[in-house]
Protein backbone atom coordinates (compact mmCIF):
# COMPACT_ATOMS: atom_id res chain seq x y z
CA UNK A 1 5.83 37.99 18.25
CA UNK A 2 3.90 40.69 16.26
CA UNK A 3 0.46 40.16 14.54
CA UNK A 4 2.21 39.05 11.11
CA UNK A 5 4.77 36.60 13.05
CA UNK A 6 2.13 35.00 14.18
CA UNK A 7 -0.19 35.04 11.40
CA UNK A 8 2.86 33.41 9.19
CA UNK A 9 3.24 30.95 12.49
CA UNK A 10 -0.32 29.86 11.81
CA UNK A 11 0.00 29.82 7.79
CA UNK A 12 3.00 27.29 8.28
CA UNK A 13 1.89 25.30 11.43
CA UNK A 14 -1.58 24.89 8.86
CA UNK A 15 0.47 24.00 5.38
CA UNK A 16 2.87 21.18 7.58
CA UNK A 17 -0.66 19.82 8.87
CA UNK A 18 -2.29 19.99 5.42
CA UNK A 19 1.31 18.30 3.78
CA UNK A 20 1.18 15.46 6.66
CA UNK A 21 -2.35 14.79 5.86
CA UNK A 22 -1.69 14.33 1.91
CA UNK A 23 1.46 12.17 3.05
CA UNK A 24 -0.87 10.07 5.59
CA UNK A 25 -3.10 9.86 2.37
CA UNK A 26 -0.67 9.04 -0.13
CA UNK A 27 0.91 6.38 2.26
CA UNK A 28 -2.46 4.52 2.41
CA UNK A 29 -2.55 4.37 -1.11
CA UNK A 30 0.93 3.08 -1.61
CA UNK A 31 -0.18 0.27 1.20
CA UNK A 32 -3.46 -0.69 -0.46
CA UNK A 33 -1.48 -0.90 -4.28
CA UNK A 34 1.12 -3.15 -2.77
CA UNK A 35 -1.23 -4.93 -0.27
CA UNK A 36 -3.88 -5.75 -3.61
CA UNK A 37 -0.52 -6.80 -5.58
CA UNK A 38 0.68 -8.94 -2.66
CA UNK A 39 -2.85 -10.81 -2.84
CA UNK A 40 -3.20 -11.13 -6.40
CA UNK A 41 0.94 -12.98 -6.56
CA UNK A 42 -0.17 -15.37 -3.77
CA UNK A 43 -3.72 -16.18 -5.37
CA UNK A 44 -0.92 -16.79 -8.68
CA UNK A 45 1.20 -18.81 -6.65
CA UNK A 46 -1.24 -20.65 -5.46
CA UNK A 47 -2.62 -21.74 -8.68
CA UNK A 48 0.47 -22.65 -9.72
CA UNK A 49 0.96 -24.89 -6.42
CA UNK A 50 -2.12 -26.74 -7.08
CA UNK A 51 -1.51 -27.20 -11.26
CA UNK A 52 1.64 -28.72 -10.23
CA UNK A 53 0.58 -30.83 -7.06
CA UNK A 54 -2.21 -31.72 -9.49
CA UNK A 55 0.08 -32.35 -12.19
CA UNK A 56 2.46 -34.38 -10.06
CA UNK A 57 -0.74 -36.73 -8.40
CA UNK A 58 -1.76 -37.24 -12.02
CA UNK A 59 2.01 -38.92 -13.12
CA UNK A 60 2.38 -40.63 -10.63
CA UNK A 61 -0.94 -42.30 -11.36
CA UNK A 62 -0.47 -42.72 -15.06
């Protein structure tokens, strides 16, 4: 391999590196958006669990 094979060897080994990275990034993103939604529909559910469990206790006591 010549000097400009492996300069353009090094130029693409570099850009797949840099494109992995961004990936790697953008996948921790897209975990931490689905991971906060996740947490904010189970703190929902559970407020709905304990209006109706409260709800429920309530007619039966009335």
């Amino acid at each position: 391999m010549d000097e400009d094979g492996r300069r353009h060897h090094r130029q693409t080994t570099l850009l797949h590196v840099a494109a992995a990275l961004l990936d790697a990034a953008a996948m921790d993103e897209v975990a931490a958006a689905v991971h906060g939604a996740v947490l904010k529909w189970a703190q929902r559910l559970g407020e709905r669990e304990a209006s109706f469990s409260s709800a429920t206790v309530k007619s039966i006591i009335d």
